[in-house]
PDB file of N, CA and C in Angstrom:
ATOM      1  N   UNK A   1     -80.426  34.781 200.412  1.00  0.00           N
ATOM      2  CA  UNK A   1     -80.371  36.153 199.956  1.00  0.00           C
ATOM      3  C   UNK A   1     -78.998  36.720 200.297  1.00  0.00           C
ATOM      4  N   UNK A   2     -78.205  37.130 199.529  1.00  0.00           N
ATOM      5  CA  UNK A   2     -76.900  38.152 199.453  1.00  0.00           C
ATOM      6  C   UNK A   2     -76.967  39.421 200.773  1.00  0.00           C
ATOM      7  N   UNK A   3     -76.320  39.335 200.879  1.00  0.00           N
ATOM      8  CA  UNK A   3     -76.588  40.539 202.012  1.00  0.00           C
ATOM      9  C   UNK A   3     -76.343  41.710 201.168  1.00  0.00           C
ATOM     10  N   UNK A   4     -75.952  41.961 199.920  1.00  0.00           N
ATOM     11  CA  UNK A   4     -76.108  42.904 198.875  1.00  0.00           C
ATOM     12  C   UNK A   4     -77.444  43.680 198.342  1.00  0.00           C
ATOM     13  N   UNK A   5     -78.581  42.511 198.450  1.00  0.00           N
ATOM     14  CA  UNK A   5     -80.184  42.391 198.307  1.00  0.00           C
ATOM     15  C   UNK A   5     -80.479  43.465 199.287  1.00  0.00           C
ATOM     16  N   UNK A   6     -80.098  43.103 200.270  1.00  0.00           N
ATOM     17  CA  UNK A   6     -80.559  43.779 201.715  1.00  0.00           C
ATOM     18  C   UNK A   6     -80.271  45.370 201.804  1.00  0.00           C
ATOM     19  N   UNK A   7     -79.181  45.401 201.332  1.00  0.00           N
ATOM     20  CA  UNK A   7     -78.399  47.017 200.996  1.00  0.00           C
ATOM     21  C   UNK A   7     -79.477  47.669 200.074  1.00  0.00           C
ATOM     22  N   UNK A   8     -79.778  47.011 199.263  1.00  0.00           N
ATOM     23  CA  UNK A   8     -80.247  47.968 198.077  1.00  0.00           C
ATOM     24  C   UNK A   8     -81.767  48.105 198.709  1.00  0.00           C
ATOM     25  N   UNK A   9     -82.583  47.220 199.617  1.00  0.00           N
ATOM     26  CA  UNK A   9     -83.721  47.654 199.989  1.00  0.00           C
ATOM     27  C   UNK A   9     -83.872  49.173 200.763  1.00  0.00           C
ATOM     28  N   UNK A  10     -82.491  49.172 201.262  1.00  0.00           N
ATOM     29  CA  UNK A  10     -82.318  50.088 202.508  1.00  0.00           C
ATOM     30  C   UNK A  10     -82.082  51.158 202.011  1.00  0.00           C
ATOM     31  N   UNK A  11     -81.394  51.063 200.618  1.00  0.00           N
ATOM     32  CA  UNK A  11     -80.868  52.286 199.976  1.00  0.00           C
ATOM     33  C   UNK A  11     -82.007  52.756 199.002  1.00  0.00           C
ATOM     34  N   UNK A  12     -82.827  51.650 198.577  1.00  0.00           N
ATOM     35  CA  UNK A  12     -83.719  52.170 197.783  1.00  0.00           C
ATOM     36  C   UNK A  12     -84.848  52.853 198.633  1.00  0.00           C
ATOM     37  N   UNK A  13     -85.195  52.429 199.622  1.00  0.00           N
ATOM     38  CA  UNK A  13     -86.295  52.953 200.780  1.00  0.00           C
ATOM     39  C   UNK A  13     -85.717  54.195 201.079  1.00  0.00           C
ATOM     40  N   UNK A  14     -84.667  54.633 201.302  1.00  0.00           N
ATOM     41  CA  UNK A  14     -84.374  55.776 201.788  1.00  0.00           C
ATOM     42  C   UNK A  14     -84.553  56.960 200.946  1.00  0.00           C
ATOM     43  N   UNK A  15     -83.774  56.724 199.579  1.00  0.00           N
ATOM     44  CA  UNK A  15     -83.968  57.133 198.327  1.00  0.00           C
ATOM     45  C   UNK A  15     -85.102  57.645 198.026  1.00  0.00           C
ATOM     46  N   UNK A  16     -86.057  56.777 197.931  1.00  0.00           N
ATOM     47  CA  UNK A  16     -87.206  56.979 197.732  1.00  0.00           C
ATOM     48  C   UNK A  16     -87.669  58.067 198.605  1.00  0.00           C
ATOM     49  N   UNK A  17     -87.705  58.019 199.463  1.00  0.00           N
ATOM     50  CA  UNK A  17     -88.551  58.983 200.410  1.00  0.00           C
ATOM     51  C   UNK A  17     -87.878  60.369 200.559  1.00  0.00           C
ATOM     52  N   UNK A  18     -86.286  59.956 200.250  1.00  0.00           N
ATOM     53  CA  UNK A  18     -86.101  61.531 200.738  1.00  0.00           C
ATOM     54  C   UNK A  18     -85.676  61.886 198.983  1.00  0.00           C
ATOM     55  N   UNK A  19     -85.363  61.517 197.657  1.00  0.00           N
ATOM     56  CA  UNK A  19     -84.844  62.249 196.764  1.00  0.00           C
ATOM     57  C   UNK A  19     -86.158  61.659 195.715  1.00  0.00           C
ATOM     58  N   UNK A  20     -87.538  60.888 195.534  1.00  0.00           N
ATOM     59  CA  UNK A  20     -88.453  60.570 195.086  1.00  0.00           C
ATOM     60  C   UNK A  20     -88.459  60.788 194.057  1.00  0.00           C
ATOM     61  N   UNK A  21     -88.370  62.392 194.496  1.00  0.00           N
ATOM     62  CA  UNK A  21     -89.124  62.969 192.593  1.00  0.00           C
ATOM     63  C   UNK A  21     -88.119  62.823 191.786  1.00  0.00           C
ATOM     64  N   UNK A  22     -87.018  62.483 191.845  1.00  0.00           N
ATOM     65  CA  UNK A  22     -85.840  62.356 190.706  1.00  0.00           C
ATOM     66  C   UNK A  22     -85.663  61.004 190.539  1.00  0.00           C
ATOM     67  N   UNK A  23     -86.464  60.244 190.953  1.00  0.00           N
ATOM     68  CA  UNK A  23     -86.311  58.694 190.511  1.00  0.00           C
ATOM     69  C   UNK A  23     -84.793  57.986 190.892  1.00  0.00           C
ATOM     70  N   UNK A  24     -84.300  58.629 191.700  1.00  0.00           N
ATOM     71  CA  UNK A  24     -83.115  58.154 192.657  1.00  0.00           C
ATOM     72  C   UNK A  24     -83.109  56.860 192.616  1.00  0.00           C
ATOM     73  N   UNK A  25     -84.213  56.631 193.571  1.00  0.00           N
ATOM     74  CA  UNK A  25     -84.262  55.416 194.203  1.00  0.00           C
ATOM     75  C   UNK A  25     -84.666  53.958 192.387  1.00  0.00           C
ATOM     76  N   UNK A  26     -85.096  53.866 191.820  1.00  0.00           N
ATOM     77  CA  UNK A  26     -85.213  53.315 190.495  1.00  0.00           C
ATOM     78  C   UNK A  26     -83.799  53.020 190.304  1.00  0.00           C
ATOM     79  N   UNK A  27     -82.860  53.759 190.468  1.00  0.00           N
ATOM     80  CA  UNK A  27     -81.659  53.862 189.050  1.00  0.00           C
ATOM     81  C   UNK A  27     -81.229  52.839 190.569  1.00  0.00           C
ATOM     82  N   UNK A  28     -80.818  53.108 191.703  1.00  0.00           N
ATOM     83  CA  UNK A  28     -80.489  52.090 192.789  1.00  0.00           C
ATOM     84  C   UNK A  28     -80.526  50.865 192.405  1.00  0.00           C
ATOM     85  N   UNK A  29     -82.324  50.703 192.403  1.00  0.00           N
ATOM     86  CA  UNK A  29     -82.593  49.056 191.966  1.00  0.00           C
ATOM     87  C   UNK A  29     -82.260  48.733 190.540  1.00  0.00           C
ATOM     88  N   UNK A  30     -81.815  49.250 190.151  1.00  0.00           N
ATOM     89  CA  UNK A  30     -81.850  48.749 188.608  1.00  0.00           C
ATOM     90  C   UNK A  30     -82.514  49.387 187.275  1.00  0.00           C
ATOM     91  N   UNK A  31     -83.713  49.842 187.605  1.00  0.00           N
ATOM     92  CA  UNK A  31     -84.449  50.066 186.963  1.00  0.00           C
ATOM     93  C   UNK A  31     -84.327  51.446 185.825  1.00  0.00           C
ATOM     94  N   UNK A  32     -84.061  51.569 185.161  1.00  0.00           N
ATOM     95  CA  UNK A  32     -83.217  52.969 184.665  1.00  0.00           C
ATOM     96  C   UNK A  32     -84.376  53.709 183.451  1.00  0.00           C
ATOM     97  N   UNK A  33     -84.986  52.546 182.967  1.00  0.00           N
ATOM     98  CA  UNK A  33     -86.339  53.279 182.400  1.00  0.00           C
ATOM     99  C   UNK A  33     -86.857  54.286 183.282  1.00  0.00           C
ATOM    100  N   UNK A  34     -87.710  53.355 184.458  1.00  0.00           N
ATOM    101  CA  UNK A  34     -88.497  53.901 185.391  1.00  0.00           C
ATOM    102  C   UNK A  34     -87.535  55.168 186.267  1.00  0.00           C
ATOM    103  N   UNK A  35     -86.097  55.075 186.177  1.00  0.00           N
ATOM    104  CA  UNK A  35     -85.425  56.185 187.025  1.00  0.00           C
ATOM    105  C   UNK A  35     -85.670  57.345 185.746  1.00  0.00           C
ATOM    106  N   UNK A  36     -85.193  57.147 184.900  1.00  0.00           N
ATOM    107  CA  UNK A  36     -85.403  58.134 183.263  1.00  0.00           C
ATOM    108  C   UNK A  36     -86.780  58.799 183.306  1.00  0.00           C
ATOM    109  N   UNK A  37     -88.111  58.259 183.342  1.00  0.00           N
ATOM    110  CA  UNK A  37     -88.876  58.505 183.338  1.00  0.00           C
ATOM    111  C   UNK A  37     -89.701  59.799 184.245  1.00  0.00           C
ATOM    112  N   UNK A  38     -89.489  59.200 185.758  1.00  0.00           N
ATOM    113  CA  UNK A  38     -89.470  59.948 186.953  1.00  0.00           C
ATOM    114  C   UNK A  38     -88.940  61.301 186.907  1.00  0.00           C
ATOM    115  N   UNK A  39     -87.367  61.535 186.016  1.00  0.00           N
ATOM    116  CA  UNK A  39     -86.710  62.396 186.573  1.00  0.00           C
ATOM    117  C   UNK A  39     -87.125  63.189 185.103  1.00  0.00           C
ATOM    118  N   UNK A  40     -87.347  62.649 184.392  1.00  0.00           N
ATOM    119  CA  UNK A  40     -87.823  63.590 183.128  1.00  0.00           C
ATOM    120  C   UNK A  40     -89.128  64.296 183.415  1.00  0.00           C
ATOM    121  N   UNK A  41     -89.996  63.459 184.315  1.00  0.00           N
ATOM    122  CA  UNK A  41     -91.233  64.113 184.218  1.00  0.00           C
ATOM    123  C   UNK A  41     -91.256  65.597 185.140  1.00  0.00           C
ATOM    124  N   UNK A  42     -89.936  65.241 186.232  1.00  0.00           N
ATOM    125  CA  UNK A  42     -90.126  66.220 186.887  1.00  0.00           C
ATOM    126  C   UNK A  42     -89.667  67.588 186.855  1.00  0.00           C
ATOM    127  N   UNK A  43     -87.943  67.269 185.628  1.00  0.00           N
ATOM    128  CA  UNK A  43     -87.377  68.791 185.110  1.00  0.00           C
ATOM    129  C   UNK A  43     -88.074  69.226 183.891  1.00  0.00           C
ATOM    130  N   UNK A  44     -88.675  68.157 183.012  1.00  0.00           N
ATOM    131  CA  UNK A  44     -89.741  68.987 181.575  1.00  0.00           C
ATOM    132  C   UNK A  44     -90.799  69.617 181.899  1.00  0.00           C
ATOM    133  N   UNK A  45     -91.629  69.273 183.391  1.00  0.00           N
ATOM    134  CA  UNK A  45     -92.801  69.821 183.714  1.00  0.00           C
ATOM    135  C   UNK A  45     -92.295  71.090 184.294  1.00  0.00           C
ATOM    136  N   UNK A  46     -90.774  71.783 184.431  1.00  0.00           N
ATOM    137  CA  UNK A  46     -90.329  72.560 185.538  1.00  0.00           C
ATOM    138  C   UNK A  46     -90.415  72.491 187.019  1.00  0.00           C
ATOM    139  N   UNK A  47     -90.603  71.055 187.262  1.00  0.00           N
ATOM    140  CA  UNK A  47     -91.025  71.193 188.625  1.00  0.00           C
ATOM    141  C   UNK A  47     -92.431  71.287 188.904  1.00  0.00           C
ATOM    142  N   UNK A  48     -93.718  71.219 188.021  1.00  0.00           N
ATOM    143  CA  UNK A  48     -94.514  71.241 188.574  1.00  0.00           C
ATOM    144  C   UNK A  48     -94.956  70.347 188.995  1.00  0.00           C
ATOM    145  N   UNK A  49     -94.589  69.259 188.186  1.00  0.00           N
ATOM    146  CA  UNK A  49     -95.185  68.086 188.573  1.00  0.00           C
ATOM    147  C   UNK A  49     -94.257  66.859 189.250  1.00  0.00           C
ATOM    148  N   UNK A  50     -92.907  67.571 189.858  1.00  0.00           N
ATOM    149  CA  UNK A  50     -92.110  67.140 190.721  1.00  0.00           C
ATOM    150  C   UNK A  50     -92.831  66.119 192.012  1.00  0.00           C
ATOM    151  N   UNK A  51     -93.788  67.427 192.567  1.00  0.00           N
ATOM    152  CA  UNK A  51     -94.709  66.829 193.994  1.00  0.00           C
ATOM    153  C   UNK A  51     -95.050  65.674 193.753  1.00  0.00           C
ATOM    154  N   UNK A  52     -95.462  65.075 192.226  1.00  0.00           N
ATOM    155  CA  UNK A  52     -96.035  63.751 192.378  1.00  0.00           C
ATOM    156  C   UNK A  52     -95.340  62.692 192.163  1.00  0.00           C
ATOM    157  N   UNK A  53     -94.209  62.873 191.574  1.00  0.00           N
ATOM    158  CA  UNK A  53     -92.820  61.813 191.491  1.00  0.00           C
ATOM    159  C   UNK A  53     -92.735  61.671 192.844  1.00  0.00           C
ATOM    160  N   UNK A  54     -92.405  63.042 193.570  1.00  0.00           N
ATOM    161  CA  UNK A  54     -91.977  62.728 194.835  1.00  0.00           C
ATOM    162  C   UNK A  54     -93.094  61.923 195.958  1.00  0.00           C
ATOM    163  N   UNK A  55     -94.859  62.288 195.670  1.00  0.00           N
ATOM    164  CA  UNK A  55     -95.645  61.301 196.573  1.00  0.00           C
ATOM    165  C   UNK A  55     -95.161  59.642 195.810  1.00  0.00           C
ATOM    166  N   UNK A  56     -95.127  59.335 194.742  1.00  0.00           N
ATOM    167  CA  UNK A  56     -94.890  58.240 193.727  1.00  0.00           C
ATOM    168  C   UNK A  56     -93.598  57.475 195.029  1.00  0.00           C
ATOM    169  N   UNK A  57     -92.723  58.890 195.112  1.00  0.00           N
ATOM    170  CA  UNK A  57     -91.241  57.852 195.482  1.00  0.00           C
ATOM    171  C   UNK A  57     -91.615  57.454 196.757  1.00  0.00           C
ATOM    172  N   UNK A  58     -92.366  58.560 197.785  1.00  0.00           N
ATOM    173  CA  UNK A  58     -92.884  58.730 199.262  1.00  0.00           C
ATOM    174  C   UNK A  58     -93.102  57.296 199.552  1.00  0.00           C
ATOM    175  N   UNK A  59     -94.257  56.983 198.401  1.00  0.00           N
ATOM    176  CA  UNK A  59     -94.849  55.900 198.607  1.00  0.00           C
ATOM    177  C   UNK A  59     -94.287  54.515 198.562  1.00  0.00           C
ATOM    178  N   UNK A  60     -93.128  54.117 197.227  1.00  0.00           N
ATOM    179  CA  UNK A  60     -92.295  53.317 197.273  1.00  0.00           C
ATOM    180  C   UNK A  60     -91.250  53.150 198.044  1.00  0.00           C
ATOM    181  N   UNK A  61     -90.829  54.249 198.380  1.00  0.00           N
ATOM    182  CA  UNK A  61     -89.955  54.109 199.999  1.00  0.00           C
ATOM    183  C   UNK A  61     -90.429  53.284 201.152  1.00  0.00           C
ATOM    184  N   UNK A  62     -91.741  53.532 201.015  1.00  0.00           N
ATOM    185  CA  UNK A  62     -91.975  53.234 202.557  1.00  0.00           C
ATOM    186  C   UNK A  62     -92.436  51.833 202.263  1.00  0.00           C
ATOM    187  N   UNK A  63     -93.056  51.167 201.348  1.00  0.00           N
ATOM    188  CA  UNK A  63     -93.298  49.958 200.812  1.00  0.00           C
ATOM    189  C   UNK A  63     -91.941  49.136 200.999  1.00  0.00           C
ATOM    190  N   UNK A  64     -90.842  49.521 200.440  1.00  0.00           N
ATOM    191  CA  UNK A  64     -90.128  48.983 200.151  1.00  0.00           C
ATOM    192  C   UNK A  64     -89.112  48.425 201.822  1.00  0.00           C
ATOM    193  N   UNK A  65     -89.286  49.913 202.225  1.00  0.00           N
ATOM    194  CA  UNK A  65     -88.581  49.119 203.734  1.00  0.00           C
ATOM    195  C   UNK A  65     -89.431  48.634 204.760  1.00  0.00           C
ATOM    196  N   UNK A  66     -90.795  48.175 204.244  1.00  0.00           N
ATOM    197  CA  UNK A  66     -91.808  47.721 205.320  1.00  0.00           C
ATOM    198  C   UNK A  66     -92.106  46.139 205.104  1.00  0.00           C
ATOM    199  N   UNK A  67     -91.587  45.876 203.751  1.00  0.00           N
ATOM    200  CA  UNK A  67     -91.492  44.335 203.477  1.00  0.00           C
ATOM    201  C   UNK A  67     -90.206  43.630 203.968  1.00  0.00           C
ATOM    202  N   UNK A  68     -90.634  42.760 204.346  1.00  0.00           N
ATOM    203  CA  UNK A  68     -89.556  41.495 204.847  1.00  0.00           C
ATOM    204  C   UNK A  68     -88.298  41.605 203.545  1.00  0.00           C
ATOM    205  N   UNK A  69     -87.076  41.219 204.301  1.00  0.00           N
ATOM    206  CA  UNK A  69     -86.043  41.203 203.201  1.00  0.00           C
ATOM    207  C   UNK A  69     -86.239  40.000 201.791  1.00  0.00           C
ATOM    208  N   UNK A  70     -87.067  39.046 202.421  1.00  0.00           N
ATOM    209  CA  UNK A  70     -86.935  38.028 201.345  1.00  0.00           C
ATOM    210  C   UNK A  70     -88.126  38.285 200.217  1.00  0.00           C
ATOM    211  N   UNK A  71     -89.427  39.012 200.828  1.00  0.00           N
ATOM    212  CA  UNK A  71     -90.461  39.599 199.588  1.00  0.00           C
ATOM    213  C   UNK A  71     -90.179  40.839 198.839  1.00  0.00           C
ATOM    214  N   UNK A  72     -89.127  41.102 199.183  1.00  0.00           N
ATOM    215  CA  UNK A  72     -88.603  42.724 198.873  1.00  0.00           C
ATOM    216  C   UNK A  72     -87.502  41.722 197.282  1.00  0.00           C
ATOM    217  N   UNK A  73     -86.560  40.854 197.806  1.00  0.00           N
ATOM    218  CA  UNK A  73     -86.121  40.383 196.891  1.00  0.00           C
ATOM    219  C   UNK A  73     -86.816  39.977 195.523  1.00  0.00           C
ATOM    220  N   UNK A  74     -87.407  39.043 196.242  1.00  0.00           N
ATOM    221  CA  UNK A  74     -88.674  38.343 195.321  1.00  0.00           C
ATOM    222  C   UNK A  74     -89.465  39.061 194.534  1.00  0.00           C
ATOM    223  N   UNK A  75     -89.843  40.169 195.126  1.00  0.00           N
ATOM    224  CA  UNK A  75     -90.344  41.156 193.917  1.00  0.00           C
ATOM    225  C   UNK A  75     -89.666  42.206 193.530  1.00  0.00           C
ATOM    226  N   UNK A  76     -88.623  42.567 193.809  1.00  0.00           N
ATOM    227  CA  UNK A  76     -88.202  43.672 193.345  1.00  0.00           C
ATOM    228  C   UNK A  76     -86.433  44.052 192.496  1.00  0.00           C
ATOM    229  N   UNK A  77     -85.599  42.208 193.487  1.00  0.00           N
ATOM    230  CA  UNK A  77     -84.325  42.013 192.626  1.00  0.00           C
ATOM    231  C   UNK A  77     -84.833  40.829 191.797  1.00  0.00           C
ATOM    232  N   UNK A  78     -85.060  39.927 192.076  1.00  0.00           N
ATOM    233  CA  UNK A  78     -86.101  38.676 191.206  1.00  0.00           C
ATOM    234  C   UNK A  78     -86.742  38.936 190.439  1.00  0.00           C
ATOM    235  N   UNK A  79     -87.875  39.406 190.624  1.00  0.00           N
ATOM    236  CA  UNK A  79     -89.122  40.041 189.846  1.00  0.00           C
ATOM    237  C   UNK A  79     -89.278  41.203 189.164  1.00  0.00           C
ATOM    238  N   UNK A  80     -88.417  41.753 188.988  1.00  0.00           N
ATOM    239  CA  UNK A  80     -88.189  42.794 188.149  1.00  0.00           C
ATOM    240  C   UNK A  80     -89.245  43.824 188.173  1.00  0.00           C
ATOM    241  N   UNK A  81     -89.859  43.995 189.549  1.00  0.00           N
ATOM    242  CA  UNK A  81     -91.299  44.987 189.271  1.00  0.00           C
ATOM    243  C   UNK A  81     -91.008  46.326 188.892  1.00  0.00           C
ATOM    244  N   UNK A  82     -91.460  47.285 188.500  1.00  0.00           N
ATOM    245  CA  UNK A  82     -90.845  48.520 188.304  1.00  0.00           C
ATOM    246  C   UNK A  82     -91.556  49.654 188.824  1.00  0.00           C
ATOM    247  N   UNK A  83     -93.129  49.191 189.524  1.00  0.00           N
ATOM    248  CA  UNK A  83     -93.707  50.350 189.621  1.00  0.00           C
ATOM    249  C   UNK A  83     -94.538  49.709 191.117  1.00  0.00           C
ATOM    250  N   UNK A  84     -94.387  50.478 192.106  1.00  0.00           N
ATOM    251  CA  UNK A  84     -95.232  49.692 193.392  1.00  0.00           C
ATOM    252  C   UNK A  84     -94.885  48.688 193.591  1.00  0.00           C
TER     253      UNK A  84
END
């Protein structure tokens, strides 16, 4: 594993938890649908439905820096997962 892999877990975990509802952490890993998506849902709803992007990101944050560096790869620079 790149020690590059490792960066982006750290950056995406952080991301996630503290900027969530704007799909921050997505556009990090790659993922730019799922970052598009996130951040649309949360300025077209005005913010109402921000809170749940942001439990959405809460939740992938903390997933993401609680897995080992090499299953974090495996599913997430490898595996292309996009959601959980």
């Amino acid at each position: 594993m790149a020690e590059g892999d490792a960066s982006k877990k750290i950056l995406a975990g952080i991301l996630g938890i503290l900027l969530g509802c704007f799909g921050i952490h997505k556009f990090a890993l790659g993922y730019t649908k799922e970052g598009v998506i996130m951040l649309l849902v949360s300025i077209l709803s005005l913010g109402l439905l921000a809170w749940i992007m942001g439990i959405i990101g809460l939740i992938e944050g903390i997933i993401y820096l609680t897995k080992s560096d090499e299953e974090f790869v495996a599913t997430y620079v490898n595996g292309k997962k996009g959601w959980f």
